[in-house]
C-alpha atoms as a PDB file:
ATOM      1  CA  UNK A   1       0.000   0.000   0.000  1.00  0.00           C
ATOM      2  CA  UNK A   2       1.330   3.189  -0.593  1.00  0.00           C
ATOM      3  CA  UNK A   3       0.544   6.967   0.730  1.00  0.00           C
ATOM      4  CA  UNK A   4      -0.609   9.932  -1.330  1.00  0.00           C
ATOM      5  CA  UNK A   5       0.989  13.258  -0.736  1.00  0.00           C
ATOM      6  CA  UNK A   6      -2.752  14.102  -2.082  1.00  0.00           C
ATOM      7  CA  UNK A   7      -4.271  12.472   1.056  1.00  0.00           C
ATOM      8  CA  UNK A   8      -4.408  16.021   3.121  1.00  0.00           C
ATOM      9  CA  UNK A   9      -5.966  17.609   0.033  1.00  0.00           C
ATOM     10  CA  UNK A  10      -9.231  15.679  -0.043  1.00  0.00           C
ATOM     11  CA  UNK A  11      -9.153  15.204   3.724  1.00  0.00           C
ATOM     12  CA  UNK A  12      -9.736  18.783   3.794  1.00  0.00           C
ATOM     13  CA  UNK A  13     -12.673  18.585   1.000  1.00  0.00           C
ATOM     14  CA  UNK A  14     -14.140  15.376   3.173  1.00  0.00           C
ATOM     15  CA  UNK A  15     -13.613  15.665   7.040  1.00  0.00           C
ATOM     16  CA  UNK A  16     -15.510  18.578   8.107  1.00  0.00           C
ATOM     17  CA  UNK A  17     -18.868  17.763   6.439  1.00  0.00           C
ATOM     18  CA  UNK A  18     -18.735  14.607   7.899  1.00  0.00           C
ATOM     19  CA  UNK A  19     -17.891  15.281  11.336  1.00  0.00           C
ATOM     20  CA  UNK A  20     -20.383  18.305  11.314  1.00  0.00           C
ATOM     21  CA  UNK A  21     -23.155  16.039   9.601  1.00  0.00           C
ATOM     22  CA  UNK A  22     -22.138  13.069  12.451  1.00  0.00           C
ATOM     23  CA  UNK A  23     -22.243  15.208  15.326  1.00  0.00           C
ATOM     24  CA  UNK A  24     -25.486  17.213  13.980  1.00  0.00           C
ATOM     25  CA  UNK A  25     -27.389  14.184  14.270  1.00  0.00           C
ATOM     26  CA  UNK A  26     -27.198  13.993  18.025  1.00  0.00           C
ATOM     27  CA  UNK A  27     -27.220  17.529  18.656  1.00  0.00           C
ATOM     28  CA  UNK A  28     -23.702  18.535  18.894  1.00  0.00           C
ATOM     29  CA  UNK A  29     -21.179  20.759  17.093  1.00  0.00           C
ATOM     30  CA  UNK A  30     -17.057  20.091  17.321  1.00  0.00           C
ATOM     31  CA  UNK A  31     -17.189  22.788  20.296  1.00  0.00           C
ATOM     32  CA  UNK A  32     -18.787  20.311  22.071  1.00  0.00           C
ATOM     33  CA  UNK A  33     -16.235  17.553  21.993  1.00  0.00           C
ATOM     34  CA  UNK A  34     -13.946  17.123  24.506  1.00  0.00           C
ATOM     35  CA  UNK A  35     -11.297  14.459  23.347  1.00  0.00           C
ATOM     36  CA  UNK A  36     -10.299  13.969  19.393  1.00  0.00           C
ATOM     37  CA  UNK A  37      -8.674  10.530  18.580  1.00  0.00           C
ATOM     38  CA  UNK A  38      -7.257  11.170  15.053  1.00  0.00           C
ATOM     39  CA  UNK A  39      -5.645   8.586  13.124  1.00  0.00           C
ATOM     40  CA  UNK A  40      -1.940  10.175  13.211  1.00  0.00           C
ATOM     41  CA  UNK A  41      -1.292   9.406   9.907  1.00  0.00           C
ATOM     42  CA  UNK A  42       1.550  12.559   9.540  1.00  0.00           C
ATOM     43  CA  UNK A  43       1.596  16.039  10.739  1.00  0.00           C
ATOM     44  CA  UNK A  44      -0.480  17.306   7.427  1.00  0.00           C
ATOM     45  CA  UNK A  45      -3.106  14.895   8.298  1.00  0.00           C
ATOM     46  CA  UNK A  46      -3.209  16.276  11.811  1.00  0.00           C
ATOM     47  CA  UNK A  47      -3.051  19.845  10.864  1.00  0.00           C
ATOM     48  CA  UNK A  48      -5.779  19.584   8.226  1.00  0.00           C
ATOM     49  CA  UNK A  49      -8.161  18.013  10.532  1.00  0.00           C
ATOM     50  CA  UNK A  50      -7.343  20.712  13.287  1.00  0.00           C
ATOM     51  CA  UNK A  51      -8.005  23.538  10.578  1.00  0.00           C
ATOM     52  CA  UNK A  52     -10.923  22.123   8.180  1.00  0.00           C
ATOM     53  CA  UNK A  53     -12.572  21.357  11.858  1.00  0.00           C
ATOM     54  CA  UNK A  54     -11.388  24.931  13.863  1.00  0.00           C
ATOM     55  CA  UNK A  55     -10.541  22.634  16.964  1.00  0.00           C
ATOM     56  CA  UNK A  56      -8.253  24.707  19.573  1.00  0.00           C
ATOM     57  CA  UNK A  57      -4.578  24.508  19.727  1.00  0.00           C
ATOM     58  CA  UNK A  58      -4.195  21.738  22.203  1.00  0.00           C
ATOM     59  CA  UNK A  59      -7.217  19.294  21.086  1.00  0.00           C
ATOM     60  CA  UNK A  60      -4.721  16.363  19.110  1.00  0.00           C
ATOM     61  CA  UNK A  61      -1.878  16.774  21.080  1.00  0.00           C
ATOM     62  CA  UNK A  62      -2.470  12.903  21.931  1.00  0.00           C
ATOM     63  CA  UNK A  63      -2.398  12.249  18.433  1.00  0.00           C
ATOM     64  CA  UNK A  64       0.476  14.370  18.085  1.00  0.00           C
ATOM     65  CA  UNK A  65       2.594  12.508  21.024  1.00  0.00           C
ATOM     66  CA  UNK A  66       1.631   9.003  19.333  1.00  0.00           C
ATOM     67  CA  UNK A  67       2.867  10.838  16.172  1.00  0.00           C
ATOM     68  CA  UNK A  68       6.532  11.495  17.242  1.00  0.00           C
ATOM     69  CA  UNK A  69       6.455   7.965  19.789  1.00  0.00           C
ATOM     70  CA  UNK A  70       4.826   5.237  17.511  1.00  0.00           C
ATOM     71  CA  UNK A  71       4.992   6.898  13.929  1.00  0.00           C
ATOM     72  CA  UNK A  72       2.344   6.138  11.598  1.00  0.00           C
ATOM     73  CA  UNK A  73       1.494   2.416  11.996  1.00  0.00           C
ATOM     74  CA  UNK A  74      -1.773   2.330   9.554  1.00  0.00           C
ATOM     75  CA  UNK A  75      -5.257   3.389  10.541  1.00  0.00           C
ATOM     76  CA  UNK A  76      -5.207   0.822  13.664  1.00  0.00           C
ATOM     77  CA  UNK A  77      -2.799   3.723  15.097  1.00  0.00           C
ATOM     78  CA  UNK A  78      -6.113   5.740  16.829  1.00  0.00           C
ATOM     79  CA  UNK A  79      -6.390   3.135  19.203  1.00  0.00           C
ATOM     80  CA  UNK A  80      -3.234   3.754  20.659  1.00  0.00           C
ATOM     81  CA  UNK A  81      -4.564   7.414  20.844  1.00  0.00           C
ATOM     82  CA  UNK A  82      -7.705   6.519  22.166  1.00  0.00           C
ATOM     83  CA  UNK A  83      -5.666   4.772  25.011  1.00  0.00           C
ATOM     84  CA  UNK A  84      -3.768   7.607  25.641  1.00  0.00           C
ATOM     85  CA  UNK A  85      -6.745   9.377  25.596  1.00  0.00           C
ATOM     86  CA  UNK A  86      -8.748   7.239  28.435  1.00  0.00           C
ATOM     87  CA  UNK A  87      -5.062   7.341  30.330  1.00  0.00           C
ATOM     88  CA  UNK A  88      -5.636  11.220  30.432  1.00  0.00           C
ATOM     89  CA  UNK A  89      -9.348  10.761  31.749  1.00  0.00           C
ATOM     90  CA  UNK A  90     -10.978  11.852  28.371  1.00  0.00           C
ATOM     91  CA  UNK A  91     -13.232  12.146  27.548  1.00  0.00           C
ATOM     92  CA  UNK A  92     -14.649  12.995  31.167  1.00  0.00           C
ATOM     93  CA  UNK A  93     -17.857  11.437  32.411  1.00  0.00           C
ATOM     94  CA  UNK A  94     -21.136  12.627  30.158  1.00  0.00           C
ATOM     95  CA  UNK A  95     -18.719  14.936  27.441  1.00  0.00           C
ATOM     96  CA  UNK A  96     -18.517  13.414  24.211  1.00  0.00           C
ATOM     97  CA  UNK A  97     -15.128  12.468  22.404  1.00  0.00           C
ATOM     98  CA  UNK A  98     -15.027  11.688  18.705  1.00  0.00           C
ATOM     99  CA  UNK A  99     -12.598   8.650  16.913  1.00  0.00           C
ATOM    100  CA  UNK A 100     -11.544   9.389  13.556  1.00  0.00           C
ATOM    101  CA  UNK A 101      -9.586   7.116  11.238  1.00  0.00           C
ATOM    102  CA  UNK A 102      -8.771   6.797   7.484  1.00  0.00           C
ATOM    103  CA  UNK A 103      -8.140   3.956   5.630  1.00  0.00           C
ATOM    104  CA  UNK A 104      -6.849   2.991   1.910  1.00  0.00           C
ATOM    105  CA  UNK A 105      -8.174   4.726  -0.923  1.00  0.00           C
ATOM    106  CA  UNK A 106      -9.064   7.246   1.846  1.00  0.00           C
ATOM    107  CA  UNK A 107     -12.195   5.675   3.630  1.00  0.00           C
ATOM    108  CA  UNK A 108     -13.160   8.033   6.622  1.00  0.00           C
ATOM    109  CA  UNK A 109     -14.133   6.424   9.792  1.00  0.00           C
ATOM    110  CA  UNK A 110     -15.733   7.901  12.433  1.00  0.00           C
ATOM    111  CA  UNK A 111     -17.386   7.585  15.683  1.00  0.00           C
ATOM    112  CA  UNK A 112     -19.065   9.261  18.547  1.00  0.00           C
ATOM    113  CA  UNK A 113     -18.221   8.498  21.966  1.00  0.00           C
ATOM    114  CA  UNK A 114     -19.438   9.474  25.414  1.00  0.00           C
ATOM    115  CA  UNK A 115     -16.971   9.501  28.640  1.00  0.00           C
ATOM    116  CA  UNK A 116     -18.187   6.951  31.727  1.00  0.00           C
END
């Protein structure tokens, strides 16, 4: 399998009406999300989700640190951020946390969570 330096390009086109269209169904915007597991597939990927979605400054710094520990070790790679994630606490009782991961021929996943 190989990557696409195009993959960021129609992330951006794709990832925001999703997650907005996801989260609209149950009520919520991104505001309302209190942990982000992205798929750390490279910084570009990161950044483009961060932008396309206006999350703050510090909401994939998990993905980020699995980023620079673990690399990029295929879409499976969120679920080491979603551990890192429930390690922190997050997302905290009754806030909601969203999983996002991307697979080949760039197949969004996605999924709402709620903290216990």
């Amino acid at each position: 399998m190989g990557l696409s330096p195009r993959v960021p390009d129609v992330l951006a086109r794709h990832v925001a009406p999703m997650i907005v269209e996801l989260l609209a169904r149950h009520g919520l915007t991104p505001s309302d999300v209190d942990a982000w597991a992205v798929h750390p597939g490279g910084l570009r990927i990161l950044d483009t989700v961060a932008d396309r979605l206006a999350l703050p400054a510090d909401a994939l710094d998990a993905s980020r640190q699995i980023l620079a520990e673990h690399g990029n070790c295929s879409s499976a790679t969120v679920l080491l951020v979603l551990d890192a994630l429930r390690a922190a606490g997050r997302p905290r009782p009754g806030h909601y946390g969203v999983a996002l991961a991307f697979g080949p021929g760039l197949t969004l996943y996605a999924v709402l969570l709620q903290g216990r």
